[in-house]
Protein backbone atom coordinates (compact mmCIF):
# COMPACT_ATOMS: atom_id res chain seq x y z
CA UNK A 1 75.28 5.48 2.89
CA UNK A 2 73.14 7.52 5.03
CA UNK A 3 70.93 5.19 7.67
CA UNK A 4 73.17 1.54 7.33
CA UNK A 5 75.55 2.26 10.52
CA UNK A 6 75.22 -0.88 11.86
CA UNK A 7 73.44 -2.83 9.11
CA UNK A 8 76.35 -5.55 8.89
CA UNK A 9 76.64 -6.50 12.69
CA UNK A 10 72.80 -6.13 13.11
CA UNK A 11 72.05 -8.82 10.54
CA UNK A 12 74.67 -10.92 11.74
CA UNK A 13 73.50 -10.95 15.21
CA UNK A 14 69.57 -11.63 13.73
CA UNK A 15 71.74 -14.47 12.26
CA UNK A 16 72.55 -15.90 15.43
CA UNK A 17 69.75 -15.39 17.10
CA UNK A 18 67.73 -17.48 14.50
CA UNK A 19 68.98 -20.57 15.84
CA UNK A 20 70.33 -21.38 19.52
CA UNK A 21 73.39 -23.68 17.88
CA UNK A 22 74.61 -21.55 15.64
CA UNK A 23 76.59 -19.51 18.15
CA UNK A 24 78.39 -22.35 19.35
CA UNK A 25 79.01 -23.60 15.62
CA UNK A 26 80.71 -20.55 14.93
CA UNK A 27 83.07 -20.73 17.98
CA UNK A 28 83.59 -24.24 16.81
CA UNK A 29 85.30 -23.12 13.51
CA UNK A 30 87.04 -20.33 14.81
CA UNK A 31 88.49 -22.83 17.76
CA UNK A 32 89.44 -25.26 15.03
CA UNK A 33 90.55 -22.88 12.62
CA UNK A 34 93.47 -21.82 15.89
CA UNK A 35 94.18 -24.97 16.60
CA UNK A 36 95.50 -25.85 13.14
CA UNK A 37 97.01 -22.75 13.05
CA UNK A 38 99.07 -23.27 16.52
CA UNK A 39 99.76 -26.76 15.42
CA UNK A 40 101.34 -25.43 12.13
CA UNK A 41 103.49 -23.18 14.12
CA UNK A 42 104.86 -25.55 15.91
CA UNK A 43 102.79 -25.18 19.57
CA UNK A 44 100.90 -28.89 19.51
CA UNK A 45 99.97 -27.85 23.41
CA UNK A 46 98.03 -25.48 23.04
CA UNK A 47 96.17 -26.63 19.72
CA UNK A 48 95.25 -29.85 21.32
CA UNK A 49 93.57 -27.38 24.02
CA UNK A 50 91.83 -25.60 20.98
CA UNK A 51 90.54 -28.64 19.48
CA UNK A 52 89.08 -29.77 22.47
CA UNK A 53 87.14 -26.40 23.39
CA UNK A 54 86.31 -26.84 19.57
CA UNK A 55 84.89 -30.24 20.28
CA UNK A 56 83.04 -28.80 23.34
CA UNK A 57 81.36 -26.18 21.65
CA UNK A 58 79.93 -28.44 18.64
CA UNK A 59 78.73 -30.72 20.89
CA UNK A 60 76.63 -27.41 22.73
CA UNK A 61 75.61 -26.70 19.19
CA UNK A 62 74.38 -30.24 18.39
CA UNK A 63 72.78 -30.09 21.86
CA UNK A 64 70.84 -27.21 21.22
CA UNK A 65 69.84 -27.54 17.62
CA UNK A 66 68.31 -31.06 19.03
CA UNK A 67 66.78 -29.08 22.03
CA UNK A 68 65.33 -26.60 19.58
CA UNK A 69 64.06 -29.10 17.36
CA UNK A 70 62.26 -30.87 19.74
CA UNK A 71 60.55 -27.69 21.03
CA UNK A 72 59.19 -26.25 17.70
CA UNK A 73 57.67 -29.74 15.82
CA UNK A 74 54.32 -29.15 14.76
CA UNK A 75 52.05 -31.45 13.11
CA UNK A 76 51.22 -29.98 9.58
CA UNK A 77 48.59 -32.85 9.44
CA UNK A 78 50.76 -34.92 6.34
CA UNK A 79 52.92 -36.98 8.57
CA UNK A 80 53.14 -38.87 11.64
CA UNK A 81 51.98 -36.89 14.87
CA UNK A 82 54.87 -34.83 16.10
CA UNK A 83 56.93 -35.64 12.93
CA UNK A 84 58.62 -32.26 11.77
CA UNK A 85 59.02 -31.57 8.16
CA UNK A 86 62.82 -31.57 9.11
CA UNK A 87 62.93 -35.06 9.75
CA UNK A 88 61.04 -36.38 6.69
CA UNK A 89 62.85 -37.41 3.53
CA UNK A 90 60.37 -36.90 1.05
């Protein structure tokens, strides 16, 4: 195993780094995931505090993967001007 220490968290931090959103999705799910599990234990305070950090940080993810978006379309010269290949169907 000689030369991996590290190989894990390094790839999962290339992960987030990929894309600006999908730090916040992550904190998303893990918020979520706590707030059902304090609302199945009984504590409905505090998971209604969860899910509404949780609703927080998707909508910073959405916001970001839309700011990202915007800020990397290129024209490959088959669609509209500006159109990224993200947004077409076909």
């Amino acid at each position: 195993m000689g030369g991996r220490g590290g190989g894990a968290a390094r790839r999962f931090l290339d992960f987030l780094r990929e894309s600006p959103g999908r730090g916040p999705a992550l904190a998303f799910m893990a918020l979520l995931l706590g707030a059902a599990a304090y609302l199945a234990a009984g504590d409905e305070d505090t998971a209604n505090r969860l899910a509404e950090y949780a609703y927080y940080a998707l909508v910073i993810a959405v916001a970001s993967e839309l700011v990202w978006l915007a800020r990397h379309r290129e024209d490959d010269g088959e669609g509209q001007a500006g159109q990224s290949r993200a947004w077409r169907w076909s």
